[in-house]
Protein backbone atom coordinates (compact mmCIF):
# COMPACT_ATOMS: atom_id res chain seq x y z
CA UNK A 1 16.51 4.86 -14.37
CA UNK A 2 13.72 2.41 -15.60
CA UNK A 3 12.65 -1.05 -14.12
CA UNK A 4 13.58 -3.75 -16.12
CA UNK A 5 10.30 -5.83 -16.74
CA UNK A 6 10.43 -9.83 -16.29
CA UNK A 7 8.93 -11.78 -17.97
CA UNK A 8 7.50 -15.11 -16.10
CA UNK A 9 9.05 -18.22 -18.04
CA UNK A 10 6.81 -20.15 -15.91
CA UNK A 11 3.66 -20.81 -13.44
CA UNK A 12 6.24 -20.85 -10.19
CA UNK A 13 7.51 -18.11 -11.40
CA UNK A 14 4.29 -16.13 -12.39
CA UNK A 15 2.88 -16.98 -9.01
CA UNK A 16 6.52 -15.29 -7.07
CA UNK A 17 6.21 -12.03 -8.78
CA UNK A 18 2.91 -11.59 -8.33
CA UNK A 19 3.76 -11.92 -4.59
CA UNK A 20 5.95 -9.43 -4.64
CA UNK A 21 3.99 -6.58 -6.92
CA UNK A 22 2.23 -3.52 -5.48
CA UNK A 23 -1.13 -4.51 -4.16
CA UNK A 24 -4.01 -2.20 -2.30
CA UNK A 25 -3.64 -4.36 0.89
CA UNK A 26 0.20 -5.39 1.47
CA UNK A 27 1.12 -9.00 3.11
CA UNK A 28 2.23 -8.92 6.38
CA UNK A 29 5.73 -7.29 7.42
CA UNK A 30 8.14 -9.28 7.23
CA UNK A 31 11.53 -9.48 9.26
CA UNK A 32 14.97 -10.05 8.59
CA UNK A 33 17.60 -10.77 11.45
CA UNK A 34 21.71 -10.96 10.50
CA UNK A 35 24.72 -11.40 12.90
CA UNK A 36 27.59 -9.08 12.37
CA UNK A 37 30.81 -9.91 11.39
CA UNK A 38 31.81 -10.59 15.34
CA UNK A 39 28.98 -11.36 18.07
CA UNK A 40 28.56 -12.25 21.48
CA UNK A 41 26.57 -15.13 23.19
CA UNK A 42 24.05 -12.67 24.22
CA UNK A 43 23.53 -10.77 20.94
CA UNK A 44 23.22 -14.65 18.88
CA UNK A 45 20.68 -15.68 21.57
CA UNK A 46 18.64 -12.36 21.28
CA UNK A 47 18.17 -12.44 17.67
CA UNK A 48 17.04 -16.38 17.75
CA UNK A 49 14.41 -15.24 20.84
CA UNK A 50 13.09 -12.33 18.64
CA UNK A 51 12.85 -14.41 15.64
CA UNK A 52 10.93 -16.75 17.56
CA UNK A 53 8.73 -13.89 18.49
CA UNK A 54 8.34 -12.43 14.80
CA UNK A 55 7.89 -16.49 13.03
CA UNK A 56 6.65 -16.92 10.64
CA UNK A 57 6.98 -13.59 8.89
CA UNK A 58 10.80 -13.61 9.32
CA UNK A 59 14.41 -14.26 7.99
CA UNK A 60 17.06 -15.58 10.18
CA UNK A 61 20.61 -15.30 8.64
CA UNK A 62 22.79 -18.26 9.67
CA UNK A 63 26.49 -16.72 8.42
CA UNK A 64 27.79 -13.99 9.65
CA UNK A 65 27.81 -10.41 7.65
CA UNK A 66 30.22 -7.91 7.35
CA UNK A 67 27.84 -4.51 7.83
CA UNK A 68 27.82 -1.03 8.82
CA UNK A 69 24.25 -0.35 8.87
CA UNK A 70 24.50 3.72 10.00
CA UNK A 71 27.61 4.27 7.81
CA UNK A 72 26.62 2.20 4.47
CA UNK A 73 23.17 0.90 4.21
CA UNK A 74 23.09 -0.30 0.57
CA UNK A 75 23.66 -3.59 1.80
CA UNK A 76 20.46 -3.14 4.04
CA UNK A 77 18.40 -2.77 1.46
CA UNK A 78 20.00 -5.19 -1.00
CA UNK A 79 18.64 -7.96 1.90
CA UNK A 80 15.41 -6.17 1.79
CA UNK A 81 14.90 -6.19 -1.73
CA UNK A 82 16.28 -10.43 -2.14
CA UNK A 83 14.13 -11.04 0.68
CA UNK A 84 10.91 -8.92 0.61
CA UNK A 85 11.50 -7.74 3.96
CA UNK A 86 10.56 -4.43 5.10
CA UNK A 87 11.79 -4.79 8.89
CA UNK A 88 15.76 -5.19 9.95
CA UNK A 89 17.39 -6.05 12.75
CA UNK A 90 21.36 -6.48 12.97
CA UNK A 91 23.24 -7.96 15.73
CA UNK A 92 27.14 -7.00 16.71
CA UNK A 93 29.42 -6.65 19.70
CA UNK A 94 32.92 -4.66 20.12
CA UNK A 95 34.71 -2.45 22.30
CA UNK A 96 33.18 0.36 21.41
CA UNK A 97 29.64 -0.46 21.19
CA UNK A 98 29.00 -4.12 23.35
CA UNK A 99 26.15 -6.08 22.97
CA UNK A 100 24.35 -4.03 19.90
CA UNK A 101 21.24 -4.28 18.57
CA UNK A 102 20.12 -2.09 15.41
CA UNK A 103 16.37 -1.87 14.75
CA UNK A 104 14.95 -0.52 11.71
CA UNK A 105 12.24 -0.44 8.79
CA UNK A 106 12.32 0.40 5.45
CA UNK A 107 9.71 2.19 3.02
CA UNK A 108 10.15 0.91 -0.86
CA UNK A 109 13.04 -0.82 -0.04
CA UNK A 110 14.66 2.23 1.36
CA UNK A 111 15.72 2.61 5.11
CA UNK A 112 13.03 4.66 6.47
CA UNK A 113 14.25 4.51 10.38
CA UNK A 114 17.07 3.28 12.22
CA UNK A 115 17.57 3.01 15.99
CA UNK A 116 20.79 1.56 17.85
CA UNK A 117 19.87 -0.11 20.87
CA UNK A 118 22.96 -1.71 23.98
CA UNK A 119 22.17 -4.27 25.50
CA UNK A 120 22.81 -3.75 29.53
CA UNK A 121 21.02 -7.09 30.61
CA UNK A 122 19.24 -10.13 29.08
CA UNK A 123 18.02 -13.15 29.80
CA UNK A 124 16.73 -15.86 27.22
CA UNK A 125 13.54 -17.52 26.64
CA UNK A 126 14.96 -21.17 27.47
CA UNK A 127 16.04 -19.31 31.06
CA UNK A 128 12.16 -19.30 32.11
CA UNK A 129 10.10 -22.73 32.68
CA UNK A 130 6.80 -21.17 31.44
CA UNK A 131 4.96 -22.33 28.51
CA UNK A 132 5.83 -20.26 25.45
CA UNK A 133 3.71 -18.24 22.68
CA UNK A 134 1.81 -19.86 20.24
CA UNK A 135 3.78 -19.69 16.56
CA UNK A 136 2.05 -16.60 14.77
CA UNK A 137 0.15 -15.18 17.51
CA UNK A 138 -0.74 -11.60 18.02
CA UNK A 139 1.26 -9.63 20.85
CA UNK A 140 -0.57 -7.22 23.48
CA UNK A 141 1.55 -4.09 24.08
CA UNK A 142 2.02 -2.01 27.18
CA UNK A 143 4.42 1.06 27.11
CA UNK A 144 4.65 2.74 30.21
CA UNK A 145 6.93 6.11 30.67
CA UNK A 146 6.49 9.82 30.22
CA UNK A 147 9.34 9.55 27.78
CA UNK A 148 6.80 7.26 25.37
CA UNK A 149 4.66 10.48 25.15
CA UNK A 150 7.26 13.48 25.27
CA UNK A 151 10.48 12.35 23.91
CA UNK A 152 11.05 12.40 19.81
CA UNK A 153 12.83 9.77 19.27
CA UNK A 154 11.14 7.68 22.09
CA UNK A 155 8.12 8.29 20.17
CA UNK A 156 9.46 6.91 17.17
CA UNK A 157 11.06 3.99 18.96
CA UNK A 158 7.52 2.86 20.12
CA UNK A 159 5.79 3.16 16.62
CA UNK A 160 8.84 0.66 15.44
CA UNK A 161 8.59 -1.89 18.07
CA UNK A 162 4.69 -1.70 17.35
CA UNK A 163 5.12 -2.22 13.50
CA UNK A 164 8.38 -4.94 14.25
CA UNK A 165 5.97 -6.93 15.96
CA UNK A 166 2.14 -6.43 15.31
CA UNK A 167 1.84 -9.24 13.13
CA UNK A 168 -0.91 -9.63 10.94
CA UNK A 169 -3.70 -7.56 10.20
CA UNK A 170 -7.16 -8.88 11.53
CA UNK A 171 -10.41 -8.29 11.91
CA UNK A 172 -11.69 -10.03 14.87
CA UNK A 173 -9.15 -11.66 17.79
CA UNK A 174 -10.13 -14.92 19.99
CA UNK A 175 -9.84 -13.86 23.74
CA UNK A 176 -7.70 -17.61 23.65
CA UNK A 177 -5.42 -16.45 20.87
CA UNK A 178 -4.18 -13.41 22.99
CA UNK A 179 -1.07 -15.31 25.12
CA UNK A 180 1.42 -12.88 25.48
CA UNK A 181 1.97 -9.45 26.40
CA UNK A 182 4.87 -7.15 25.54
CA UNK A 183 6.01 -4.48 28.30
CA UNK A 184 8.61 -1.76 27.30
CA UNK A 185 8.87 0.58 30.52
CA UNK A 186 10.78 3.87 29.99
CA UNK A 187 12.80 4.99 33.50
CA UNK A 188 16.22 7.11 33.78
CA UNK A 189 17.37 6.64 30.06
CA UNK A 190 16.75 2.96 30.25
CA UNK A 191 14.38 0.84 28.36
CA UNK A 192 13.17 -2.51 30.27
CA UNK A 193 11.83 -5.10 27.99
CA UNK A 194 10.06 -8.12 29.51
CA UNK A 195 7.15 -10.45 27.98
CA UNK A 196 4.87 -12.31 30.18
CA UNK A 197 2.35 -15.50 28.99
CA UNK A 198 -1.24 -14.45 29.58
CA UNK A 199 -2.53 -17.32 31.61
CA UNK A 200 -6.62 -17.44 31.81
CA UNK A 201 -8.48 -18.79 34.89
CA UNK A 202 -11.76 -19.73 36.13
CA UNK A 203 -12.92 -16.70 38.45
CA UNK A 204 -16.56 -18.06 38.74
CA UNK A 205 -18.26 -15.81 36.53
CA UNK A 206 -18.42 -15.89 32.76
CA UNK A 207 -15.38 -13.15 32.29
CA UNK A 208 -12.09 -15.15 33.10
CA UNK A 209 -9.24 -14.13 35.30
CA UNK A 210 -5.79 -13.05 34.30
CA UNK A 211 -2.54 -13.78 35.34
CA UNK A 212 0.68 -12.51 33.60
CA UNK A 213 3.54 -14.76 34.19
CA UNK A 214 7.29 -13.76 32.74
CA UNK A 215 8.27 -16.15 29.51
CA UNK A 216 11.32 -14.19 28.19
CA UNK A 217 12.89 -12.72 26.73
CA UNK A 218 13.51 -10.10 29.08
CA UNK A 219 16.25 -7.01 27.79
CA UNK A 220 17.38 -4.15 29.29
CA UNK A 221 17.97 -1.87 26.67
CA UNK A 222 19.83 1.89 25.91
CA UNK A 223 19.34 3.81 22.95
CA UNK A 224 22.59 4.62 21.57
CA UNK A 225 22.24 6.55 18.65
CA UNK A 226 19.17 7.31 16.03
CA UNK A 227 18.79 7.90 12.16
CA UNK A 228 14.78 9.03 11.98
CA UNK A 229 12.99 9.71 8.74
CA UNK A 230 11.39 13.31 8.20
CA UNK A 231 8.03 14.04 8.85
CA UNK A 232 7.54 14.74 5.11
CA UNK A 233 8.48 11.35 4.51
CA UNK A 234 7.16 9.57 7.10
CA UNK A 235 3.73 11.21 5.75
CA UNK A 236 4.37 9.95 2.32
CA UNK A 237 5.18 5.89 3.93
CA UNK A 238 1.48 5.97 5.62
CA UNK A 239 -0.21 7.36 2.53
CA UNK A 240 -2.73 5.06 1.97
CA UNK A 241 -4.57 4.78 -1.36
CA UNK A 242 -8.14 6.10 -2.56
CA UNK A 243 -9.58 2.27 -2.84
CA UNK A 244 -8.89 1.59 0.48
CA UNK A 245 -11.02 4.19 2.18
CA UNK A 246 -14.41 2.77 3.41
CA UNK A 247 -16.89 4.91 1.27
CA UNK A 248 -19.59 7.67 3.00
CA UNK A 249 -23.11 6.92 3.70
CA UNK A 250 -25.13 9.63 3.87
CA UNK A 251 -27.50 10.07 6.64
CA UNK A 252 -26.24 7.34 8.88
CA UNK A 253 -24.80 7.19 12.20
CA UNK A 254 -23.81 5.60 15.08
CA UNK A 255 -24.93 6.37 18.59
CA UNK A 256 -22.60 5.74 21.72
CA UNK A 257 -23.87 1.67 22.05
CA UNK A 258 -22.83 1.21 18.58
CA UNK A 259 -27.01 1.11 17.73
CA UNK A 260 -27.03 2.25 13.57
CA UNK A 261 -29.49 5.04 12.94
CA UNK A 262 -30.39 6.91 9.41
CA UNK A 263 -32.50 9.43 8.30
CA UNK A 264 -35.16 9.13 5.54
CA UNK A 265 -36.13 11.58 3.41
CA UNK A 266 -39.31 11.31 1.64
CA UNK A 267 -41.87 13.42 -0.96
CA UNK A 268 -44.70 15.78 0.45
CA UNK A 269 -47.71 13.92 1.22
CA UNK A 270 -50.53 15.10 -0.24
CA UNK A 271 -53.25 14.57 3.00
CA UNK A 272 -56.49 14.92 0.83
CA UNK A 273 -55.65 11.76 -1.20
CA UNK A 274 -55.04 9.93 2.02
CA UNK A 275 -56.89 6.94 2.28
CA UNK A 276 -58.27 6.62 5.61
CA UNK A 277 -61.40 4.32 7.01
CA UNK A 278 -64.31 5.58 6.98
CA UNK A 279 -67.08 5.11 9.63
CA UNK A 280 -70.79 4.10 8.31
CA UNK A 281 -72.01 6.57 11.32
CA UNK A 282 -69.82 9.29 9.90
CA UNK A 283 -71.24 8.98 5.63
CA UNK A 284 -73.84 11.34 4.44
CA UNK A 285 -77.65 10.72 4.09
CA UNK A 286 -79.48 11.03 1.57
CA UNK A 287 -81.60 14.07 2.61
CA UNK A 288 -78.16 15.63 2.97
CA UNK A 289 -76.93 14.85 -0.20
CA UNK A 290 -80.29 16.40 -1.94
CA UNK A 291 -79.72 19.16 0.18
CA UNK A 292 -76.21 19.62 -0.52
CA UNK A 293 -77.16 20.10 -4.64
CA UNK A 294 -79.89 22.11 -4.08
CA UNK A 295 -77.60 24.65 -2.07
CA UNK A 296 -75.10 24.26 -4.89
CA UNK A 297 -77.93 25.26 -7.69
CA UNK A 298 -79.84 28.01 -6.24
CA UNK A 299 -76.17 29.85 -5.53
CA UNK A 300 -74.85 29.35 -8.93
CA UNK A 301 -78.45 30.33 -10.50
CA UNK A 302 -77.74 33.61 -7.94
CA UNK A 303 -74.39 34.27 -9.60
């Protein structure tokens, strides 16, 4: 089935679609959070903390939406597509399943993975008197837990809460602009979510000290059920393209300070055209020069 092509009418729109067509380097992930057809208090107030968390590059749905994300997830991707969002995360509560959270990502619009997280405990941002994040900063990450390194899915869960909340790409990172940390600890099934403010002090030498001091939101979480991607696929999401690869140099490298060395090649130097300085003590007389051509004559007149 092909795309149907469209047309800009005009510069606004020129400008939109040209946001949202295939480029070598993608924009930044963005995020869309929707409320179920019923919620709780605690399932509202955790998607307005982790949009808080995700802003700017997120969605927050206001109404509430009828979905089934692990039985039907057209209407996942449908939000995806309106929205340009590649992240998800949907909020309900019932008998069955209370307090649930459902993280996932999609790959061209498709749903790549899909975890269902319960929430067992939470408290809110507004509960803590520290300062809060600065809007659009970069998150540090700490994941502590055998389970992190052993368990499947428990891999996969930690490569989505790294891509759900990375943020932007950059290339260098002001030690002021790091102000939060995010901890996800791994212990008897559980998952314990808490984010601290990174608070910088004078320690009397030119390397500050830190102090981590809890801001909230603070979850603890259950894994519920799982819809993972296959390896083939998840292979064929992190394909990146030829362009993007930093080219080879030949005959560089780096040595373990980071110092750059190469290797030169050059031609065969011929020694006997070398110029070199040459000593008056070390030229030839005269006498030795008449004596040099005589020697030369009387053996070619022997010849």
């Amino acid at each position: 089935m092909e795309e149907r092509i469209v047309k800009p009418k005009n510069q606004r729109v020129k400008r939109f679609l040209e946001d949202r067509a295939p480029k070598l380097i993608e924009n930044t992930k963005k995020a869309v959070f929707i409320r179920g057809g019923n919620t709780s208090d605690v399932i509202s107030q955790a998607l307005k903390d982790f949009y808080l968390l995700k802003k700017p590059d997120a969605v927050l749905f206001r109404k509430k939406n009828i979905l089934r994300p692990f039985e039907d997830v057209a209407s996942i991707e449908f939000f995806s597509d309106r929205n340009d969002t590649s992240l998800f995360m949907f909020g309900s509560h019932n008998k069955k399943r209370p307090h649930n959270l459902v993280i996932s990502r999609l790959f061209d619009h498709h749903v790549l993975d899909m975890v269902e997280l319960g929430i067992n405990s939470f408290k809110a941002i507004h509960d803590f008197t520290t300062s809060k994040c600065v809007l659009g900063s970069k998150p540090c990450f700490v994941f502590s837990g055998d389970a992190f390194e052993t368990d499947q899915d428990y891999i996969r869960l930690k490569n989505l809460f790294i891509d759900f909340f990375r943020g932007p790409d950059v290339t260098k990172v002001r030690l002021a602009g790091l102000d939060h940390v995010m901890s996800f600890s791994a212990v008897d099934g559980k998952i314990y979510l808490r984010t601290y403010q990174i608070q910088l002090k004078k320690s009397g030498s030119r390397t500050p000290r830190v102090e981590l001091e809890e801001m909230g939101p603070s979850l603890d979480l259950v894994m519920r059920r799982t819809k993972l991607a296959s390896p083939e696929l998840i292979k064929q999401a992190c394909r990146q393209p030829k362009a993007t690869k930093p080219k080879t140099v030949k005959n560089v490298s780096y040595d373990t300070f980071g110092t750059k060395l190469g290797r030169v090649h050059m031609k065969r130097q011929n020694l006997a055209k070398l110029g070199t300085f040459k000593a008056k003590g070390l030229k030839r007389t005269h006498k030795e020069k008449d004596d040099s051509r005589t020697f030369k004559k009387s053996k070619v007149e022997v010849e």
